[in-house]
PDB file of N, CA and C in Angstrom:
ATOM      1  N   UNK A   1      35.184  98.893 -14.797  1.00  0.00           N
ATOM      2  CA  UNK A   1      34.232  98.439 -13.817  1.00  0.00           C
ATOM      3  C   UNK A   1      34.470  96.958 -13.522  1.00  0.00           C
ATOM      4  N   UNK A   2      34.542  96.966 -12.282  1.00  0.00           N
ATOM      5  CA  UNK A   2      34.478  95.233 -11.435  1.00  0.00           C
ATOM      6  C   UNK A   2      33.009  94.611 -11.494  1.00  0.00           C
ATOM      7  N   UNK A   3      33.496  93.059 -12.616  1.00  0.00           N
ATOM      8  CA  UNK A   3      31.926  92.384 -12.835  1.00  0.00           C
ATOM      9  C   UNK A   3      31.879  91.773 -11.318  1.00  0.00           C
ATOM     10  N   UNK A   4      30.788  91.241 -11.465  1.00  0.00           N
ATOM     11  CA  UNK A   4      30.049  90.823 -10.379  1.00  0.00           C
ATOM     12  C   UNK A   4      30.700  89.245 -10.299  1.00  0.00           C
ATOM     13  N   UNK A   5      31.016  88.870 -10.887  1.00  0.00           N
ATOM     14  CA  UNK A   5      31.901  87.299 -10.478  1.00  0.00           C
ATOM     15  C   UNK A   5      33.496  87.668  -9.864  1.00  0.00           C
ATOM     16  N   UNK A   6      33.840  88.699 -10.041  1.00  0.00           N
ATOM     17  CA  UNK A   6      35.407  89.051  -9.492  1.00  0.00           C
ATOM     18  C   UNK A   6      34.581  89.565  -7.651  1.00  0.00           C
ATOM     19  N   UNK A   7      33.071  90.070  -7.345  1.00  0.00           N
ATOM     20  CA  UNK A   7      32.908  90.902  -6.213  1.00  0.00           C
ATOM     21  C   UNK A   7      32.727  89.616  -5.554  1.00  0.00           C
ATOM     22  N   UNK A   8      32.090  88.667  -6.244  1.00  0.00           N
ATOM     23  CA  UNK A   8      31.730  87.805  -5.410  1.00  0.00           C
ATOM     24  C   UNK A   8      32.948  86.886  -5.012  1.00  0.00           C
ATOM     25  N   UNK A   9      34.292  86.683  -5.805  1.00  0.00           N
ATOM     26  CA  UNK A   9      35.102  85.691  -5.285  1.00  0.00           C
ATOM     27  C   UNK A   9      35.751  86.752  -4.240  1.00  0.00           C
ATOM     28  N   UNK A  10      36.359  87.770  -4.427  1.00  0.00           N
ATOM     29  CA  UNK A  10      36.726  88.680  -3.431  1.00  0.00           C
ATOM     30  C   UNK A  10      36.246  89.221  -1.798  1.00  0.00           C
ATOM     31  N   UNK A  11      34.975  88.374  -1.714  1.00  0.00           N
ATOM     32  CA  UNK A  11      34.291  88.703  -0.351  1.00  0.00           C
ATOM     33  C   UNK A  11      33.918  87.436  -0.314  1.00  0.00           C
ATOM     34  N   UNK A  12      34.206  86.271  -0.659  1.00  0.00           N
ATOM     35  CA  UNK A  12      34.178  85.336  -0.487  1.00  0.00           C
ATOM     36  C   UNK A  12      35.794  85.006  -0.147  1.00  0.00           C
ATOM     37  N   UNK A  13      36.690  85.719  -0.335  1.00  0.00           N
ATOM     38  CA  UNK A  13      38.065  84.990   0.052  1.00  0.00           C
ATOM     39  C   UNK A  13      38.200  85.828   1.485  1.00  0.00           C
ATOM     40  N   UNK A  14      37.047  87.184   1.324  1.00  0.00           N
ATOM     41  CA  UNK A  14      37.575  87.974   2.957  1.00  0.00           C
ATOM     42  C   UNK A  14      36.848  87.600   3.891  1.00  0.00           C
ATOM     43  N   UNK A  15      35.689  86.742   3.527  1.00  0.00           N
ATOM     44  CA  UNK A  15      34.997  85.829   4.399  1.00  0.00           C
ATOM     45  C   UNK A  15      35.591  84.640   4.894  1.00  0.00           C
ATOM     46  N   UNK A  16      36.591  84.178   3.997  1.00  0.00           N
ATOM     47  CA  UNK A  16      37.692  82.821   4.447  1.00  0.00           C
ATOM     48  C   UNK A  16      37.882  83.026   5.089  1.00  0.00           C
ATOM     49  N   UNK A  17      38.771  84.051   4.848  1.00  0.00           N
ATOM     50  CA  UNK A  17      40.168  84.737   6.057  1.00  0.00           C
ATOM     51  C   UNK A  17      39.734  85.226   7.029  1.00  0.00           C
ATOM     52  N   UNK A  18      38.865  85.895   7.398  1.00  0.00           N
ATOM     53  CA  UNK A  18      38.627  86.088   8.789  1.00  0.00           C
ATOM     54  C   UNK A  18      37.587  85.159   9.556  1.00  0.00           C
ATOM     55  N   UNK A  19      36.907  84.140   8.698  1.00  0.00           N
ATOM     56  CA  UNK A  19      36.561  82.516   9.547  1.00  0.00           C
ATOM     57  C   UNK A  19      37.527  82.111  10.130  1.00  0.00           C
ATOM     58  N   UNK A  20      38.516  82.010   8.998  1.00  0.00           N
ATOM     59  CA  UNK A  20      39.952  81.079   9.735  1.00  0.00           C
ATOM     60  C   UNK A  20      40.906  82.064  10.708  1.00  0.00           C
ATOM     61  N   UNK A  21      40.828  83.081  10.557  1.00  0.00           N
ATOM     62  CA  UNK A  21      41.377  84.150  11.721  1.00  0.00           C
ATOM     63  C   UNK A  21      40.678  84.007  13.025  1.00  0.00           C
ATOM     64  N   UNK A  22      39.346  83.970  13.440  1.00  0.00           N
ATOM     65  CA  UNK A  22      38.465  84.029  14.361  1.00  0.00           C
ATOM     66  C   UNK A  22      38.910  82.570  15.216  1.00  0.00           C
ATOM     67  N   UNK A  23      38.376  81.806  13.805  1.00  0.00           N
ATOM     68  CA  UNK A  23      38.920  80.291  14.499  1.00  0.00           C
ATOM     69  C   UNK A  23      40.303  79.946  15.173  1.00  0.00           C
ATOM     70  N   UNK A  24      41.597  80.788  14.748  1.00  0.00           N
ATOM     71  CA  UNK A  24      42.619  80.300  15.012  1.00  0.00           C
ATOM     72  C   UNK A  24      42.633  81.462  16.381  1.00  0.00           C
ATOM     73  N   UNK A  25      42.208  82.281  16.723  1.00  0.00           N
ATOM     74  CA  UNK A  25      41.997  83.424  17.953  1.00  0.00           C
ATOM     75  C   UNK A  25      40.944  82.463  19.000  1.00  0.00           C
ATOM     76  N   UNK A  26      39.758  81.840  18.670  1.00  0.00           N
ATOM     77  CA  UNK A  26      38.925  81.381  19.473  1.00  0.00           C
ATOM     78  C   UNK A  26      39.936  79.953  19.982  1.00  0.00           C
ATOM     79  N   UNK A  27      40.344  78.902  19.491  1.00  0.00           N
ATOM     80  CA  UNK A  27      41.064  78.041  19.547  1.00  0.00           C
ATOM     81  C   UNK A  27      42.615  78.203  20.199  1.00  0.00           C
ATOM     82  N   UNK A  28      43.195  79.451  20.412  1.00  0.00           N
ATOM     83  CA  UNK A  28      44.086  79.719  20.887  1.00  0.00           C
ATOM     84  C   UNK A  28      43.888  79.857  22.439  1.00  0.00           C
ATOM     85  N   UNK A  29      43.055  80.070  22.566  1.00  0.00           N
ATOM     86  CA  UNK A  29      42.334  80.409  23.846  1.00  0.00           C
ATOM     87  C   UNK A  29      41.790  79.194  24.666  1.00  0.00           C
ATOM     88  N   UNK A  30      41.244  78.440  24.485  1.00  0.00           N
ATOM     89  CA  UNK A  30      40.449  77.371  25.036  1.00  0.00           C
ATOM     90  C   UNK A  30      41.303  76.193  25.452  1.00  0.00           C
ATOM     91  N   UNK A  31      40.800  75.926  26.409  1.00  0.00           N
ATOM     92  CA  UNK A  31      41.691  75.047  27.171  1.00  0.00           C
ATOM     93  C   UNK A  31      42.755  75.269  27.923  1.00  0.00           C
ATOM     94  N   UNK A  32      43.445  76.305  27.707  1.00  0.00           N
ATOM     95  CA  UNK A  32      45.055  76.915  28.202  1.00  0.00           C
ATOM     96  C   UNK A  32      45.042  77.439  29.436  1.00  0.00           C
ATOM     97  N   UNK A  33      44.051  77.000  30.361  1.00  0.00           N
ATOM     98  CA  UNK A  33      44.147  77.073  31.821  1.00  0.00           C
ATOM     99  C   UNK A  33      43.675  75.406  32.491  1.00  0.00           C
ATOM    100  N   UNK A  34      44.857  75.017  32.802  1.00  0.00           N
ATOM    101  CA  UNK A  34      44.550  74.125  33.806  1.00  0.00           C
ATOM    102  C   UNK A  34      44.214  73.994  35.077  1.00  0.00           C
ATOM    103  N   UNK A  35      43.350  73.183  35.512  1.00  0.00           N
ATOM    104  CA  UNK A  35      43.647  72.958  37.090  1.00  0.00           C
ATOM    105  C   UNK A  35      44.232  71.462  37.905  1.00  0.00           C
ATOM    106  N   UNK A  36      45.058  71.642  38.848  1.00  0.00           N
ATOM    107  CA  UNK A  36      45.654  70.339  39.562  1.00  0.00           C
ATOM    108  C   UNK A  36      44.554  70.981  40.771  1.00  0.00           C
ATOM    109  N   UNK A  37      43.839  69.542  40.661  1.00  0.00           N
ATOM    110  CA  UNK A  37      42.891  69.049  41.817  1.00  0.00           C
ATOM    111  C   UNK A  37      43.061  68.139  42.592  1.00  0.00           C
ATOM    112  N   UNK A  38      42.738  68.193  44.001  1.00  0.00           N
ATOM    113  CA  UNK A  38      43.171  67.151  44.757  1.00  0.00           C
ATOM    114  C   UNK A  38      41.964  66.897  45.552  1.00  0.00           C
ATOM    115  N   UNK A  39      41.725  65.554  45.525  1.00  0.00           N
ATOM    116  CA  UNK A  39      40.264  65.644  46.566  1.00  0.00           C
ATOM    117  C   UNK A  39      39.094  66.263  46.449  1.00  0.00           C
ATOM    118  N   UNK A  40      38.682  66.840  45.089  1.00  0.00           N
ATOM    119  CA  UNK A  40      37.889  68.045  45.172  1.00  0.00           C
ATOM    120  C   UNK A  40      38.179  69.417  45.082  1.00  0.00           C
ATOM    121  N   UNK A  41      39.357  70.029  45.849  1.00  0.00           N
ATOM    122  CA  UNK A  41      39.957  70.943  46.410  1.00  0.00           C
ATOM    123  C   UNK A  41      41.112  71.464  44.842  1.00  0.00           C
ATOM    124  N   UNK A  42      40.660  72.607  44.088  1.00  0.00           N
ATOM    125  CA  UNK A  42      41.616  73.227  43.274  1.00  0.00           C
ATOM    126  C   UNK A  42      42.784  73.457  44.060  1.00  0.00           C
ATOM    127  N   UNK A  43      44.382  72.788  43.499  1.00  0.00           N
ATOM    128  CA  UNK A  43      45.339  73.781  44.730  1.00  0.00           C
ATOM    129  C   UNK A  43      46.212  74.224  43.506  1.00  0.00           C
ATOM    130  N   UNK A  44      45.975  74.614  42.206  1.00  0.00           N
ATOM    131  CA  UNK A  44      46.740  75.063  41.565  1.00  0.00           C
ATOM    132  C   UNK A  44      46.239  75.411  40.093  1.00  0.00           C
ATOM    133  N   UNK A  45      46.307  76.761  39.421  1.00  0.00           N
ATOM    134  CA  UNK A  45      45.888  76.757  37.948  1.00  0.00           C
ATOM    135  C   UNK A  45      47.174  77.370  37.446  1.00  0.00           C
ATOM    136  N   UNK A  46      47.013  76.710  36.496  1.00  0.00           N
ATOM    137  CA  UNK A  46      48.286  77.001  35.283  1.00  0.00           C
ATOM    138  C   UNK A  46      47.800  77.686  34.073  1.00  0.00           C
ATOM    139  N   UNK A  47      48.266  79.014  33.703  1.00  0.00           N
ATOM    140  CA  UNK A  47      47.907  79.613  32.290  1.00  0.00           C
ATOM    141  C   UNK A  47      49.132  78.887  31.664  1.00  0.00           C
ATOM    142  N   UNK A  48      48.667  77.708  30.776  1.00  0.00           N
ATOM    143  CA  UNK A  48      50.069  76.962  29.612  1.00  0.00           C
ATOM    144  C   UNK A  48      50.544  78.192  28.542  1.00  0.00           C
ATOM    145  N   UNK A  49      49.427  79.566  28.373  1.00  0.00           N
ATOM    146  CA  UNK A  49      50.083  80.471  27.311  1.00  0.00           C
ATOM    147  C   UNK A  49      51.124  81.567  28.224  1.00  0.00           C
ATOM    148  N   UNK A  50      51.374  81.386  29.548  1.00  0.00           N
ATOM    149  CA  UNK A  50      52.388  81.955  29.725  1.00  0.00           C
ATOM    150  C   UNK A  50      53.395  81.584  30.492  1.00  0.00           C
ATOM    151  N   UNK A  51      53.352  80.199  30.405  1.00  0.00           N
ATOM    152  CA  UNK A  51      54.751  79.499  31.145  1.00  0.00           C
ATOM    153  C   UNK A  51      55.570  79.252  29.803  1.00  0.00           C
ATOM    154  N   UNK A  52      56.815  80.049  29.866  1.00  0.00           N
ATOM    155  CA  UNK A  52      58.064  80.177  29.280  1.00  0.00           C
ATOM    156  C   UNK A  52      59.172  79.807  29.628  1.00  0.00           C
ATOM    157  N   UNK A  53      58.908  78.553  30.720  1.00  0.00           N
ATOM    158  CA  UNK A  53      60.467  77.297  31.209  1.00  0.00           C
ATOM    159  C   UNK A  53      59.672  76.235  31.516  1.00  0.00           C
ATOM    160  N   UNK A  54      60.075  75.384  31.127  1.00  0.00           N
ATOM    161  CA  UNK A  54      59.756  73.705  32.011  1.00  0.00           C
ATOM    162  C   UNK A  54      59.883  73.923  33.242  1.00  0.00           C
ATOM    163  N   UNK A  55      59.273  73.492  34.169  1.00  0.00           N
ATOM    164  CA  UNK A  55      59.304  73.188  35.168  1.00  0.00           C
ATOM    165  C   UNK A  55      58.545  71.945  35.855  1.00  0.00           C
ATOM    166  N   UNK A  56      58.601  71.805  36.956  1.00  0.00           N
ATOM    167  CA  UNK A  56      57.999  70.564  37.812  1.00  0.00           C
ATOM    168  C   UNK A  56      58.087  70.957  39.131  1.00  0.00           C
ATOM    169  N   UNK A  57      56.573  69.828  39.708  1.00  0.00           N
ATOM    170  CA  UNK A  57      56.686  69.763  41.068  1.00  0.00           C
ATOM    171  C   UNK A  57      55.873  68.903  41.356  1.00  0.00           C
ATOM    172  N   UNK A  58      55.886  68.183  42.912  1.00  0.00           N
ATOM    173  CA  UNK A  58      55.197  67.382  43.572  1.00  0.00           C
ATOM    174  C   UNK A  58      54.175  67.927  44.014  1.00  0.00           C
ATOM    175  N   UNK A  59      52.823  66.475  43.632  1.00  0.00           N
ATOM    176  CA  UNK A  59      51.890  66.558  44.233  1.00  0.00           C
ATOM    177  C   UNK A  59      51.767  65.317  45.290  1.00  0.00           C
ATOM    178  N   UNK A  60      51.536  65.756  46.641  1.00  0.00           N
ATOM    179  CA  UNK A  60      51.900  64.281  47.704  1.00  0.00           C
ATOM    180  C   UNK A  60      50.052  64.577  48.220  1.00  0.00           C
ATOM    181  N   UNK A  61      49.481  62.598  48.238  1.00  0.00           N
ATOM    182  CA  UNK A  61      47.877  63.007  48.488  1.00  0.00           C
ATOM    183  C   UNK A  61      48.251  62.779  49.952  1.00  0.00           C
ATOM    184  N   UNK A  62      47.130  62.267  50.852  1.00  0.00           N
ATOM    185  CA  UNK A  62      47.028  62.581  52.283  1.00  0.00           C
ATOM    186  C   UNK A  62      47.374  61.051  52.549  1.00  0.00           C
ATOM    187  N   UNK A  63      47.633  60.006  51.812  1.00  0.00           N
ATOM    188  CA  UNK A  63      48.515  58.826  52.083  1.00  0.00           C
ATOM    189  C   UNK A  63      49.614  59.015  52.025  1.00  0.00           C
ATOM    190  N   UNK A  64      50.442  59.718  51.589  1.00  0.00           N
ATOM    191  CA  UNK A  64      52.066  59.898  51.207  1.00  0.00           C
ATOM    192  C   UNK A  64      52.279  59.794  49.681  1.00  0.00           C
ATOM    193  N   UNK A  65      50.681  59.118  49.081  1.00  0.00           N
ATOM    194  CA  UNK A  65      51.198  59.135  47.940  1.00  0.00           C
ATOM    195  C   UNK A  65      51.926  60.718  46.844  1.00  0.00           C
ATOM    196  N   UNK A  66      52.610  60.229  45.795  1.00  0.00           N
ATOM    197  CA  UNK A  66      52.978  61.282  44.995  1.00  0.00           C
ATOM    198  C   UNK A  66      53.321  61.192  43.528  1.00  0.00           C
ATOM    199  N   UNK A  67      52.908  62.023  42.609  1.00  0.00           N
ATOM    200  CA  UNK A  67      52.893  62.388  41.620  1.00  0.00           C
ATOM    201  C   UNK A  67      53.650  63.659  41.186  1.00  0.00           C
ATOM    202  N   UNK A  68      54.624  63.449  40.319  1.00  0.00           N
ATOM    203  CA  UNK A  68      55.576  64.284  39.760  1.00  0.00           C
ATOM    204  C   UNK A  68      54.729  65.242  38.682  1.00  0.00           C
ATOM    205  N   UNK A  69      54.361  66.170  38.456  1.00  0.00           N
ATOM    206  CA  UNK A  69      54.010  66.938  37.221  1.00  0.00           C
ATOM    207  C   UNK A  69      54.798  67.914  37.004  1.00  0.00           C
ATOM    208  N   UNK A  70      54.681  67.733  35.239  1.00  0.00           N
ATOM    209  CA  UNK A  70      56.091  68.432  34.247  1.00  0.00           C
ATOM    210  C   UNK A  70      54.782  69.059  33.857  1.00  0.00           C
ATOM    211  N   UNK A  71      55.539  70.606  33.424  1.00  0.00           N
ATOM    212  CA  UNK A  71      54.823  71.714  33.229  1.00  0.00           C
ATOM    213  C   UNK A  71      55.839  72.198  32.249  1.00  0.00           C
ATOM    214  N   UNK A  72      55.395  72.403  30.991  1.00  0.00           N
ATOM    215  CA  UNK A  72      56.042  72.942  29.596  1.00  0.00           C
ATOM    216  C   UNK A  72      55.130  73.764  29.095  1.00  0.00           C
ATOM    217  N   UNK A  73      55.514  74.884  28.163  1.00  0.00           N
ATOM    218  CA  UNK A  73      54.695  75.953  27.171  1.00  0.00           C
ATOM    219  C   UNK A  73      53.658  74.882  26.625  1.00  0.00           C
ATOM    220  N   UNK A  74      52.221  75.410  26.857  1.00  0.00           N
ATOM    221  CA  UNK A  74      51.336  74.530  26.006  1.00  0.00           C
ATOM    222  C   UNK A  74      50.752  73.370  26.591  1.00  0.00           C
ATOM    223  N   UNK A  75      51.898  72.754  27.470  1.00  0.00           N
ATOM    224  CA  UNK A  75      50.856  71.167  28.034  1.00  0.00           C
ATOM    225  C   UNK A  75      51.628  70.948  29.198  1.00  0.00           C
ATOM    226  N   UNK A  76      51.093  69.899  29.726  1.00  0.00           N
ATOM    227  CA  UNK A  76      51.377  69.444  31.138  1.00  0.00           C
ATOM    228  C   UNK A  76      50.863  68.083  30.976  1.00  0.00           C
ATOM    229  N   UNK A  77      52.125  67.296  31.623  1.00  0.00           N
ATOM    230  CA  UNK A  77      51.831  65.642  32.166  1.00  0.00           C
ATOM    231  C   UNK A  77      51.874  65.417  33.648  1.00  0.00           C
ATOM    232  N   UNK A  78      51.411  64.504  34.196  1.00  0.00           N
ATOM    233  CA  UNK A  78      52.214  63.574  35.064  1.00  0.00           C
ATOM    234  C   UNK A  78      53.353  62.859  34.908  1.00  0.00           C
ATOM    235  N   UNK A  79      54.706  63.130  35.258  1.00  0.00           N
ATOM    236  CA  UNK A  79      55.853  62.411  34.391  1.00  0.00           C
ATOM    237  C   UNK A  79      56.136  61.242  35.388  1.00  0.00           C
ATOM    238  N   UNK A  80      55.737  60.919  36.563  1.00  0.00           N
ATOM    239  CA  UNK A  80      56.359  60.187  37.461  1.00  0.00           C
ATOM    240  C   UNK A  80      55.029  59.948  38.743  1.00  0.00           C
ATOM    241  N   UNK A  81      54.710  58.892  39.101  1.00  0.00           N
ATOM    242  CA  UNK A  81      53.833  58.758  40.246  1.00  0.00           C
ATOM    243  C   UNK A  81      54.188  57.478  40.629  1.00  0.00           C
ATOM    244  N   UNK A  82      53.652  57.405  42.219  1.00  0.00           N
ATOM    245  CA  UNK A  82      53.715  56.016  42.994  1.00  0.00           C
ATOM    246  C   UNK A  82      53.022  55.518  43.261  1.00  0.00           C
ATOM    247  N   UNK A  83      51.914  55.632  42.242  1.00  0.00           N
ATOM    248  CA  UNK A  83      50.810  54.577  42.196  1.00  0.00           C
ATOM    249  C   UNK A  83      50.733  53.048  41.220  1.00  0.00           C
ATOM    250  N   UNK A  84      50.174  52.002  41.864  1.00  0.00           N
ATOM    251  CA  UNK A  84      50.426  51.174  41.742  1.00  0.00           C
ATOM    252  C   UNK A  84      50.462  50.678  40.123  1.00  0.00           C
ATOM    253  N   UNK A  85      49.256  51.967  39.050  1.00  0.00           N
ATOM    254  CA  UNK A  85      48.984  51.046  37.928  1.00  0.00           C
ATOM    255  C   UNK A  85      49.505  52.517  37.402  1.00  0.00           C
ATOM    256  N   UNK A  86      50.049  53.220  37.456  1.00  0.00           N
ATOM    257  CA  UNK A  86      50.825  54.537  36.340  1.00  0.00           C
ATOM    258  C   UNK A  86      49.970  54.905  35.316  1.00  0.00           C
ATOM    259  N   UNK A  87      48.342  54.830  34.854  1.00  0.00           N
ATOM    260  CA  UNK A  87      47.442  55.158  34.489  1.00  0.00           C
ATOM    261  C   UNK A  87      47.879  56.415  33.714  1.00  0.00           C
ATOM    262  N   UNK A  88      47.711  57.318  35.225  1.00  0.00           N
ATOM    263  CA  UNK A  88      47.826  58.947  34.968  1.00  0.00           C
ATOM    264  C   UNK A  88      49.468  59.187  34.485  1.00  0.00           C
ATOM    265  N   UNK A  89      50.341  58.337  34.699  1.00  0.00           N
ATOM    266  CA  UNK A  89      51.665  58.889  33.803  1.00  0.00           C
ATOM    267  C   UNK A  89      51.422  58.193  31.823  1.00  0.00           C
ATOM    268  N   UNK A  90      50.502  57.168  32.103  1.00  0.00           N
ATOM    269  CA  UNK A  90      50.987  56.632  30.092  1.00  0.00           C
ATOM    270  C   UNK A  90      49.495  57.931  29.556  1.00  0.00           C
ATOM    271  N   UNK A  91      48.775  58.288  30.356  1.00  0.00           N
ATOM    272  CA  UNK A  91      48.065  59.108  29.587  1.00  0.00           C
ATOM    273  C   UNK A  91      48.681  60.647  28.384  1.00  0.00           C
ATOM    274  N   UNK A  92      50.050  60.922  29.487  1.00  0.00           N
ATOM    275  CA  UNK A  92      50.593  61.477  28.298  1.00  0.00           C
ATOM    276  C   UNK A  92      50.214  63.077  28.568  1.00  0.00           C
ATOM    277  N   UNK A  93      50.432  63.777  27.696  1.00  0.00           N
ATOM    278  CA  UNK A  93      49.938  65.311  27.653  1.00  0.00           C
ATOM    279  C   UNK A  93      48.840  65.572  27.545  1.00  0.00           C
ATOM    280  N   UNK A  94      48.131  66.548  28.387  1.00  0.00           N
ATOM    281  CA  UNK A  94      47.330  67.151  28.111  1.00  0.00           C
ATOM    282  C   UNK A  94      47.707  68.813  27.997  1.00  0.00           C
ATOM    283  N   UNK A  95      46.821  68.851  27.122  1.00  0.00           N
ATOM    284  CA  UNK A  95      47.006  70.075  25.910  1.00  0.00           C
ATOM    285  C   UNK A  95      45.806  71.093  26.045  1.00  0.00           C
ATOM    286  N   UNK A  96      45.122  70.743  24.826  1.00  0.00           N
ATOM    287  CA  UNK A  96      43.801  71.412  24.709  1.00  0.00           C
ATOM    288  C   UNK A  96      42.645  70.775  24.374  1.00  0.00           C
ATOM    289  N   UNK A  97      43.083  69.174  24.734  1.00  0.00           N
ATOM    290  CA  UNK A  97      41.272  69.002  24.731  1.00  0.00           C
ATOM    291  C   UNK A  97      41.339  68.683  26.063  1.00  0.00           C
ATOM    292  N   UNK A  98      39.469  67.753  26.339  1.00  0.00           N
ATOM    293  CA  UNK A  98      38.814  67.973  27.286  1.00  0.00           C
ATOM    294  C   UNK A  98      39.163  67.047  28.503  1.00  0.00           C
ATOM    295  N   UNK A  99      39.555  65.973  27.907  1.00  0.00           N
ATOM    296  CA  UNK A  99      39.799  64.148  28.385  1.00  0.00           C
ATOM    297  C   UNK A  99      40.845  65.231  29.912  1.00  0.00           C
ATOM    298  N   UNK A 100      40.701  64.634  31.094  1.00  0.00           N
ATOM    299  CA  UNK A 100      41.501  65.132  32.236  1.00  0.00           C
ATOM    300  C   UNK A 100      42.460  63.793  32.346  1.00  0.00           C
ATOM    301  N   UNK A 101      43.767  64.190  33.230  1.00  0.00           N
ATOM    302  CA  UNK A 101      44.904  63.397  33.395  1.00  0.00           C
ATOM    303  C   UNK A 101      43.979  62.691  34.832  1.00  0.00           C
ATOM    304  N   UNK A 102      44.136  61.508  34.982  1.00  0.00           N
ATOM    305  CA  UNK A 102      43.649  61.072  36.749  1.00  0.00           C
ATOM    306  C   UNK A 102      44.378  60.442  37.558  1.00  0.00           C
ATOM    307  N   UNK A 103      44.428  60.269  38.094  1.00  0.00           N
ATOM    308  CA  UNK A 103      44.610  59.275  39.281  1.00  0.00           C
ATOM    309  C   UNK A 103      44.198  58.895  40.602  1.00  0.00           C
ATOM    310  N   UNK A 104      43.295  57.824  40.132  1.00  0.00           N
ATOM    311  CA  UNK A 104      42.462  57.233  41.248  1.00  0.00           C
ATOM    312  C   UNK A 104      42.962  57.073  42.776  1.00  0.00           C
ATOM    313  N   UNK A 105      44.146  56.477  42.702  1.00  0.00           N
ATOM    314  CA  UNK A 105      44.306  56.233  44.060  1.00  0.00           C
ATOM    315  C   UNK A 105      44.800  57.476  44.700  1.00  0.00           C
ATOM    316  N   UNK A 106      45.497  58.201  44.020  1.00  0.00           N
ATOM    317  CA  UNK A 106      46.178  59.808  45.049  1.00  0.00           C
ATOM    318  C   UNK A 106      45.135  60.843  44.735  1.00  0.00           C
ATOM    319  N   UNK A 107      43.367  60.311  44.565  1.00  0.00           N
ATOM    320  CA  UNK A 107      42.665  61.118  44.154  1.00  0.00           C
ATOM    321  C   UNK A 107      43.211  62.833  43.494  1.00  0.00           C
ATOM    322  N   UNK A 108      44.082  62.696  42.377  1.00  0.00           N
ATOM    323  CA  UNK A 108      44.653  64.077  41.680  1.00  0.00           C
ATOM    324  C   UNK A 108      43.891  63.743  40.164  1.00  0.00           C
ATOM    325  N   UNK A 109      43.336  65.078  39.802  1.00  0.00           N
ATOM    326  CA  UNK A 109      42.717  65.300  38.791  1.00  0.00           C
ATOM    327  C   UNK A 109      43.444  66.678  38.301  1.00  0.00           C
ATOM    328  N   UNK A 110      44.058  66.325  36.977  1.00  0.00           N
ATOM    329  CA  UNK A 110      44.835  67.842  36.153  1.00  0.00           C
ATOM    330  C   UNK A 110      43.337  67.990  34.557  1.00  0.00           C
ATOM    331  N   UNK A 111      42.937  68.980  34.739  1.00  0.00           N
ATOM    332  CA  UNK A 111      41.915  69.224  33.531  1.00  0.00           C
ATOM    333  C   UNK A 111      42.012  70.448  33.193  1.00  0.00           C
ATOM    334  N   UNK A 112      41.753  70.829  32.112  1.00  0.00           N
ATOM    335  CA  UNK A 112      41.653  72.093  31.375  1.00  0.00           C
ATOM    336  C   UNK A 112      40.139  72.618  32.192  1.00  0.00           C
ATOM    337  N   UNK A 113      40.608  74.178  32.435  1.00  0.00           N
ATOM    338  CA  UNK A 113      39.502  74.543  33.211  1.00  0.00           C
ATOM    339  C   UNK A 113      38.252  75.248  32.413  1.00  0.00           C
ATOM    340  N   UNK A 114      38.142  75.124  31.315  1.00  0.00           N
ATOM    341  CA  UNK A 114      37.014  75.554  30.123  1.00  0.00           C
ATOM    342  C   UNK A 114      36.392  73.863  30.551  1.00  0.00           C
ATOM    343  N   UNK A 115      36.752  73.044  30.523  1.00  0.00           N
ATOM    344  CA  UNK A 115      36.234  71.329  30.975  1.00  0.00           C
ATOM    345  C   UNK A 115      35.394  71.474  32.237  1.00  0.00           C
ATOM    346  N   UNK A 116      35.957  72.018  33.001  1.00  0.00           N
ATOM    347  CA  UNK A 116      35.871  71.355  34.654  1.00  0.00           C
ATOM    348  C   UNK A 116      34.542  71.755  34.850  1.00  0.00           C
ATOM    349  N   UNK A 117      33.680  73.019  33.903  1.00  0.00           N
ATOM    350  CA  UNK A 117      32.346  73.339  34.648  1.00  0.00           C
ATOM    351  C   UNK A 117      30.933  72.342  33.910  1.00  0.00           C
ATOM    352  N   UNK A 118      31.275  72.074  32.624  1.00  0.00           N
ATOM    353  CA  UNK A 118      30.683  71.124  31.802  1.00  0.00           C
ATOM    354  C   UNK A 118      30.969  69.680  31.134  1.00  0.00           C
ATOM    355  N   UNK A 119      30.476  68.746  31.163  1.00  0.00           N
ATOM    356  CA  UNK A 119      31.039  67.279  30.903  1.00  0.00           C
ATOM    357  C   UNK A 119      31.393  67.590  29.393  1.00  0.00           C
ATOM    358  N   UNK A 120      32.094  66.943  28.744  1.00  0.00           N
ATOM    359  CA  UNK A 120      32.708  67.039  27.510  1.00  0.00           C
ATOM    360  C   UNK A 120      32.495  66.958  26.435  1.00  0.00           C
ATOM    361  N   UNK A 121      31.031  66.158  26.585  1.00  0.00           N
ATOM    362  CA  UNK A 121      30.151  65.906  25.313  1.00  0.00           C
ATOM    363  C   UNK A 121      29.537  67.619  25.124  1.00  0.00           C
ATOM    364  N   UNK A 122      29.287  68.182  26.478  1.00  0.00           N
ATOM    365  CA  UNK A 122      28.659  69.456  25.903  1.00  0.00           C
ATOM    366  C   UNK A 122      29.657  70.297  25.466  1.00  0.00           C
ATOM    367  N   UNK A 123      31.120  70.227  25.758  1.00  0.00           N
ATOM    368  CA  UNK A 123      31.953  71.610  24.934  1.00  0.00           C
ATOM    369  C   UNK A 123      31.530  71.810  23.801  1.00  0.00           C
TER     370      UNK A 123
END
């Protein structure tokens, strides 16, 4: 017969494992749709869990300005823009948190779209 200190570490280790299973399933998920916004106006969402090549393309605002975005498994930058202070290129990758890529003057906003309906303090 199984004492009662072996039942209790045993459903206590299958309670681990499927916390940390749930968590690593809920967390896999979140964030991994972006949107490139322009003006207000969504003109593009990216699922990052199923782009399987680098790629890139231009975003040009209604000045001529333009912004290069690199698109890799998992994240997306601005790699290149012609705005005056490169803000939105040293910001770097965005991934899976909430913080959005910007740029003020070619009004372009790239954010994870679990973000875009609630400010960030509430995720």
């Amino acid at each position: 017969m199984i004492k009662t200190r072996t039942w209790i570490i045993v459903i206590a280790a299958v309670a681990l494992v499927a916390g940390a299973l749930s968590l690593w399933l809920f967390s896999a998920r979140t964030g991994t749709v972006v949107e490139i916004v322009q003006d207000g106006t969504v003109i593009e969402e990216i699922d990052l869990l199923r782009v399987r090549e680098a790629y890139r393309f231009t975003v040009t605002s209604s000045d001529g300005g333009e912004n290069v975005v690199l698109v890799q498994p998992g994240r997306v930058c601005v790699e290149s823009a012609d705005c005056p202070d490169k803000i939105c290129v040293q910001r770097g990758w965005l991934t899976d948190e909430p913080t959005p890529i910007v740029c003020l003057p070619h009004r372009l906003v790239i954010r994870s779209k679990s973000a875009s309906g609630a400010d960030a303090a509430t995720q």
